[in-house]
N, C-alpha and C. Protein backbone atom coordinates (compact mmCIF):
# COMPACT_ATOMS: atom_id res chain seq x y z
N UNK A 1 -9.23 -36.14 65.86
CA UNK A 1 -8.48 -37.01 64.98
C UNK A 1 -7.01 -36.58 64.97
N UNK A 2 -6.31 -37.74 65.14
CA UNK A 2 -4.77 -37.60 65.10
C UNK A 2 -4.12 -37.21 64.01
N UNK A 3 -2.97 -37.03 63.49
CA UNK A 3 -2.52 -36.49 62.05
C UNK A 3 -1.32 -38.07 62.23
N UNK A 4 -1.62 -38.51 61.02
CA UNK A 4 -1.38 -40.17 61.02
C UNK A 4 0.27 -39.53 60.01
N UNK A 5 1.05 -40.21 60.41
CA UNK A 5 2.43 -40.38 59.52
C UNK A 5 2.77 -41.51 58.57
N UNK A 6 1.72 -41.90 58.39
CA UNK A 6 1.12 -43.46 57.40
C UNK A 6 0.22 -43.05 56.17
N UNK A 7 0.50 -42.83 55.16
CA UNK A 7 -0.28 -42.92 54.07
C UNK A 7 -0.30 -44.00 52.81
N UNK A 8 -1.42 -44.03 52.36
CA UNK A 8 -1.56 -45.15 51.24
C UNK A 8 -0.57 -45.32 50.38
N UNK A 9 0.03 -46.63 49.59
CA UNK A 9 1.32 -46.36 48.96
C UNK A 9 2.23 -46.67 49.66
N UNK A 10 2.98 -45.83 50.70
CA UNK A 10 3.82 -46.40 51.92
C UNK A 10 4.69 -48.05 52.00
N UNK A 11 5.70 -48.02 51.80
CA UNK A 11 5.88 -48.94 52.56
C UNK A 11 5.90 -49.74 53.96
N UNK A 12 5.60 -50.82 54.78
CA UNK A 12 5.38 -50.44 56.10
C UNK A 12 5.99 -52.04 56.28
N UNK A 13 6.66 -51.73 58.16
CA UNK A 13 6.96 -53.41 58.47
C UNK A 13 6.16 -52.94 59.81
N UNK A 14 5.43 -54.35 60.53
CA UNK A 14 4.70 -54.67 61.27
C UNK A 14 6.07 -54.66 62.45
N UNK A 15 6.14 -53.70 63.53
CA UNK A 15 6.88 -54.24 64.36
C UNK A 15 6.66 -54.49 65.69
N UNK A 16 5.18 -55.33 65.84
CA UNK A 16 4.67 -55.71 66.98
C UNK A 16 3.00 -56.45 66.90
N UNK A 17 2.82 -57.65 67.24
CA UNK A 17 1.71 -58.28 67.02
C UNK A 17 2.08 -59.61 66.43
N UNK A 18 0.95 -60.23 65.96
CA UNK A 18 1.28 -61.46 65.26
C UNK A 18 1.73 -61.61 64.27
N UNK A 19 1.80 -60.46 63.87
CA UNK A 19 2.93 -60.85 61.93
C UNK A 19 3.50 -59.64 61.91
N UNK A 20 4.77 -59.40 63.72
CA UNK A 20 5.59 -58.80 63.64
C UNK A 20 6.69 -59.18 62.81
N UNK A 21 7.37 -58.39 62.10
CA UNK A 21 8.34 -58.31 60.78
C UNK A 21 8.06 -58.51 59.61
N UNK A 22 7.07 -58.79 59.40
CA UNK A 22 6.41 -58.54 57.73
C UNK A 22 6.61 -57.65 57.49
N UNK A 23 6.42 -57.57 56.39
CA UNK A 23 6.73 -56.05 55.37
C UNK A 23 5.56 -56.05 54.26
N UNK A 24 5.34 -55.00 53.70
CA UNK A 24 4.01 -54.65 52.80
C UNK A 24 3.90 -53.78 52.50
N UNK A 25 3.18 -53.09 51.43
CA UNK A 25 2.56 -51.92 50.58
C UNK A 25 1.17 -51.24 51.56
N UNK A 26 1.08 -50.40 51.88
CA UNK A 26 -0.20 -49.91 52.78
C UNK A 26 -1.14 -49.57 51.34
N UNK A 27 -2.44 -50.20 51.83
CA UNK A 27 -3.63 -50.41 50.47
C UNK A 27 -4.50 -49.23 50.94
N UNK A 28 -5.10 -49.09 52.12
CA UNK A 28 -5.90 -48.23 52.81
C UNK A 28 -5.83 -47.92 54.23
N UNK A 29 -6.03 -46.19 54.23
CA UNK A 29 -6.21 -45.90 55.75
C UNK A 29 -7.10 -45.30 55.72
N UNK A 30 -7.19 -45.90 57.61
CA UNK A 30 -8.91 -45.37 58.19
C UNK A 30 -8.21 -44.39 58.92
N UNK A 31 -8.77 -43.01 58.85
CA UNK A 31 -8.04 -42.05 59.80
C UNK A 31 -8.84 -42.22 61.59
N UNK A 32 -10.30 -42.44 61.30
CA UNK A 32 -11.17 -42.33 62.21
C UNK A 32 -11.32 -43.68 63.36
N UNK A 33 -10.37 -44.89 63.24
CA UNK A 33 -10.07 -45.42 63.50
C UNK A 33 -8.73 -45.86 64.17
N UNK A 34 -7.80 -45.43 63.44
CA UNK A 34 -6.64 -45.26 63.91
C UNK A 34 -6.07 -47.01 63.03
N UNK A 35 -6.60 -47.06 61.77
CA UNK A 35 -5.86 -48.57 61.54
C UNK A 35 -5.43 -48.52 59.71
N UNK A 36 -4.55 -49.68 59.15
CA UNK A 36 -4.40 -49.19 57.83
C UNK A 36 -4.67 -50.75 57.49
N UNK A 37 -4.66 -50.83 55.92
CA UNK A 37 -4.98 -52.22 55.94
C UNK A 37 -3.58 -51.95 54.76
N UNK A 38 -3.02 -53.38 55.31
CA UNK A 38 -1.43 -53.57 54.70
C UNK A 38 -1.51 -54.88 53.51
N UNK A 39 -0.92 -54.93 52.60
CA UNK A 39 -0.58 -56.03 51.46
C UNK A 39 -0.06 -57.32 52.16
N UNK A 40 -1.00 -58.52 52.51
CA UNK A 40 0.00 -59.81 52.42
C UNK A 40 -0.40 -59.92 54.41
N UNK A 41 -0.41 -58.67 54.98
CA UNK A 41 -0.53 -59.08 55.94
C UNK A 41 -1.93 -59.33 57.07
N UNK A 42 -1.85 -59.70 58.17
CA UNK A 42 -3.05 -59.91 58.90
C UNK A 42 -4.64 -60.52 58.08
N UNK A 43 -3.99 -61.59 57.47
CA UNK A 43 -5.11 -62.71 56.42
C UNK A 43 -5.76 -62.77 57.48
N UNK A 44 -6.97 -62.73 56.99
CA UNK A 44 -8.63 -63.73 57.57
C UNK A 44 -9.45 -63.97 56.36
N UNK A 45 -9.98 -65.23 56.85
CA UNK A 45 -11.08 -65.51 56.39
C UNK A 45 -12.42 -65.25 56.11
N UNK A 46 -12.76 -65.32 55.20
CA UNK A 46 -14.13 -64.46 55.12
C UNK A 46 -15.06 -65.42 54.46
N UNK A 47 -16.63 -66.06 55.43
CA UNK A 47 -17.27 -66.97 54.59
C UNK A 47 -18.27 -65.80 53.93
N UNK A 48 -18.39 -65.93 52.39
CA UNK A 48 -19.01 -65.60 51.64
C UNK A 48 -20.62 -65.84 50.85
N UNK A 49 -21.48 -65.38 50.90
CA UNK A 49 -22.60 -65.84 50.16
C UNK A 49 -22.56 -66.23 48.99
N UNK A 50 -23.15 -66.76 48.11
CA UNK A 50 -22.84 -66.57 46.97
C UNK A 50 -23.93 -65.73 46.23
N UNK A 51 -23.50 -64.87 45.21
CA UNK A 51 -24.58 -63.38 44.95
C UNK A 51 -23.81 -63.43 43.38
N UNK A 52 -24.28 -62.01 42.78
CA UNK A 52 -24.45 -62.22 41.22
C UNK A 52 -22.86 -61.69 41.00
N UNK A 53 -22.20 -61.06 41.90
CA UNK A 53 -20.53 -61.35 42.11
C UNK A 53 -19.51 -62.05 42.00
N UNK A 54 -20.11 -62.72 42.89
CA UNK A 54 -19.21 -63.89 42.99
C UNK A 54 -20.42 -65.73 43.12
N UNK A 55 -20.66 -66.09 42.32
CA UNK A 55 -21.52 -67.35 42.22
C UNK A 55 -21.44 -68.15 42.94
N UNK A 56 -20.02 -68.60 42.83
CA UNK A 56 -19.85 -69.55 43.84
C UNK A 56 -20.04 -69.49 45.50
N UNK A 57 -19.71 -68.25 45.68
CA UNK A 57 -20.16 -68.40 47.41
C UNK A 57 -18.57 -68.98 48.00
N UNK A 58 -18.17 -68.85 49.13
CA UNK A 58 -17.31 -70.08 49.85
C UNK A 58 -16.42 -69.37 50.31
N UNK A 59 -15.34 -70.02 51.04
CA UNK A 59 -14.25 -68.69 52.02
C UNK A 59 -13.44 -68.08 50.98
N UNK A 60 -13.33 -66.48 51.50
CA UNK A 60 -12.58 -65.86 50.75
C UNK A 60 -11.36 -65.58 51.23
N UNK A 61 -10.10 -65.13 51.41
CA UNK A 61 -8.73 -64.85 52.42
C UNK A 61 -8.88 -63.15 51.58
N UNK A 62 -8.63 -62.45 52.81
CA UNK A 62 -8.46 -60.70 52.49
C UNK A 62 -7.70 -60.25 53.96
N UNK A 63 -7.37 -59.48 53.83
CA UNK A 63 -6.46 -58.28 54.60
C UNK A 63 -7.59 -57.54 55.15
N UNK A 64 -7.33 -57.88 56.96
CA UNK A 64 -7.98 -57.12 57.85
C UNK A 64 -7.25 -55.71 58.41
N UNK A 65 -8.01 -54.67 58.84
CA UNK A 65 -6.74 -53.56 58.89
C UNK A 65 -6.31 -54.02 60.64
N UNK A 66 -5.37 -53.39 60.74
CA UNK A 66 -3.86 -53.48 61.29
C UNK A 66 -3.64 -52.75 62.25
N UNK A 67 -3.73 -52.07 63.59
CA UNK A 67 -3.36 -50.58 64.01
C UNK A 67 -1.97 -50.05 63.66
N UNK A 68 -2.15 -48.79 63.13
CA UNK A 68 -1.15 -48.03 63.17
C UNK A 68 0.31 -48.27 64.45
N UNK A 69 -0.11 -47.93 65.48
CA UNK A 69 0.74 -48.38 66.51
C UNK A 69 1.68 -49.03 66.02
N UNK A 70 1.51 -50.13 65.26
CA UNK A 70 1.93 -51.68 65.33
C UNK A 70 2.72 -51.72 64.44
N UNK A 71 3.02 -50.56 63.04
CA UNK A 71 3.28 -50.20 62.11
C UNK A 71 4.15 -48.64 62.15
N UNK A 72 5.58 -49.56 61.14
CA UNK A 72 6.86 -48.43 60.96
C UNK A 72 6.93 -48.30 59.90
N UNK A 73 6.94 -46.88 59.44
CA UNK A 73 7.57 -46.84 58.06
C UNK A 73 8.91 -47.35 57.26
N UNK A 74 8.99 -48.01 56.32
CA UNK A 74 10.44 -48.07 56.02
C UNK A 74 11.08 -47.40 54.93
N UNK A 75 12.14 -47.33 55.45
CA UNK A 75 13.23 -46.09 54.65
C UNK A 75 13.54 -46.48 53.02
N UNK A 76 13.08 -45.40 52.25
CA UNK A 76 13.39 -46.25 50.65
C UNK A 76 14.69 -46.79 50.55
N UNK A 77 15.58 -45.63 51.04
CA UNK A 77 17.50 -45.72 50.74
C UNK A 77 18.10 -46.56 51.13
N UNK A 78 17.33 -47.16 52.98
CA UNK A 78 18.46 -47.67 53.63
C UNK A 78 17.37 -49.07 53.61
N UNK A 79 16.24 -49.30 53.64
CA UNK A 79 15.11 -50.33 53.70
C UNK A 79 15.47 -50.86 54.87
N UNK A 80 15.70 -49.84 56.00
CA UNK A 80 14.91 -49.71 57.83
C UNK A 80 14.33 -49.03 57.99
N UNK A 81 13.65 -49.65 59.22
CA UNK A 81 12.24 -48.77 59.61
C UNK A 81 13.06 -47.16 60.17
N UNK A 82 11.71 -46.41 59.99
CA UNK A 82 12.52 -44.94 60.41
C UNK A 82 11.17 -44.40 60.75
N UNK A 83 11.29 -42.93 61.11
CA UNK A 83 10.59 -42.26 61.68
C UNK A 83 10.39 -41.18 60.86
N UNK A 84 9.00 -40.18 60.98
CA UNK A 84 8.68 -39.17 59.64
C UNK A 84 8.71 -38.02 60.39
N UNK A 85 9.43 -36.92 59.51
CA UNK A 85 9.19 -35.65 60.38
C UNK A 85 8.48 -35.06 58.88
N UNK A 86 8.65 -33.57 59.20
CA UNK A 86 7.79 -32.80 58.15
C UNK A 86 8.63 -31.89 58.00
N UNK A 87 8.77 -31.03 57.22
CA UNK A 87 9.81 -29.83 57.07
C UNK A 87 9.26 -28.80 55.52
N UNK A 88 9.83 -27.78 55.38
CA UNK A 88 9.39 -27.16 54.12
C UNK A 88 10.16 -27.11 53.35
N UNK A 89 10.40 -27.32 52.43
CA UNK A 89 11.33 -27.26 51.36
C UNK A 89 10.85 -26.63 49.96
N UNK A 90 11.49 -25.61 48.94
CA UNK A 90 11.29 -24.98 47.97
C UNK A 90 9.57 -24.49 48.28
N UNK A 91 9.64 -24.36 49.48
CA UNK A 91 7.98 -23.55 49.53
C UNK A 91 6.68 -24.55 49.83
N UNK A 92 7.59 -25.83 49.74
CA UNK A 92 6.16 -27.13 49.97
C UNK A 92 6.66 -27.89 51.13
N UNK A 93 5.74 -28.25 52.21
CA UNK A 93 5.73 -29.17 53.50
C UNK A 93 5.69 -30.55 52.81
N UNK A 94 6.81 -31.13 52.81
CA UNK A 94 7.24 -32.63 52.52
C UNK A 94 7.14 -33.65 53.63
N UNK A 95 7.48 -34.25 53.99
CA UNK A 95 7.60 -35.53 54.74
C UNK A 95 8.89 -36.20 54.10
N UNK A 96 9.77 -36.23 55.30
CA UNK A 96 11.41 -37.15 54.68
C UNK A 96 11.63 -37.70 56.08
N UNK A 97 12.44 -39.22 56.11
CA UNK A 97 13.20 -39.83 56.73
C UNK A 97 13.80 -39.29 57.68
N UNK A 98 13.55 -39.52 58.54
CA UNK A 98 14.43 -38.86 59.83
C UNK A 98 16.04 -39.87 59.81
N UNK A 99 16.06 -41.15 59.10
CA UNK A 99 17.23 -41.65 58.93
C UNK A 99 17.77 -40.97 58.12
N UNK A 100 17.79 -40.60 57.15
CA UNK A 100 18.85 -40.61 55.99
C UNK A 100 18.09 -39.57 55.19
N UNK A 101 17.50 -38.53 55.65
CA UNK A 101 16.96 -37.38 55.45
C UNK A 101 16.30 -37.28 53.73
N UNK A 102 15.48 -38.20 53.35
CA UNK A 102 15.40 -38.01 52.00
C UNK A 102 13.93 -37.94 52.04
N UNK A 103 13.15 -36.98 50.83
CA UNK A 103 11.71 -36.84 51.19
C UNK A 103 11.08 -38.21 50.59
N UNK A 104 9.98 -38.41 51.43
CA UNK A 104 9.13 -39.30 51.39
C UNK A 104 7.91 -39.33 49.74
């Protein structure tokens, strides 16, 4: 397993695929997969049963996950995509912006 530079929370823009340049909140990551599932983006459809859940039954729209690949972090300060390094600071391994050096 890879060590992913994407965690939940995150802001993220899609910069490659079918809903390259969207932007979104990252909801969940699969580490074992290599994919995250992002806010707003990569909708599908989902036909539903209907069960003691949900009664009605009928299509639902939800967020399929996404590959990482496909996905940049974006910078709080400057709100462009940037790149994550790691570093130690006051004794703790942070994660900050390789743009504009501010921790993540």
């Amino acid at each position: 397993m890879i060590k992913l530079k994407i965690k939940s929370g995150d802001t993220v823009k899609v910069i490659a695929g079918d809903h390259k340049g969207s932007e979104g909140k990252v909801l969940k990551v699969d580490r074992e997969k290599n994919r995250a599932t992002v806010e707003g983006v990569n909708m599908v459809k989902k036909h539903t049963k209907p069960s003691a859940t949900n009664p009605q039954g009928g299509i639902v729209e939800k967020e399929a996950p996404i590959h990482i690949s496909n996905l940049s972090l974006l910078d709080p300060k400057t709100n462009e995509t940037t790149r994550v390094g790691y570093e130690e600071r006051d004794g703790k391994k942070v994660r900050f912006s390789k743009k504009s050096k501010e921790v993540l």
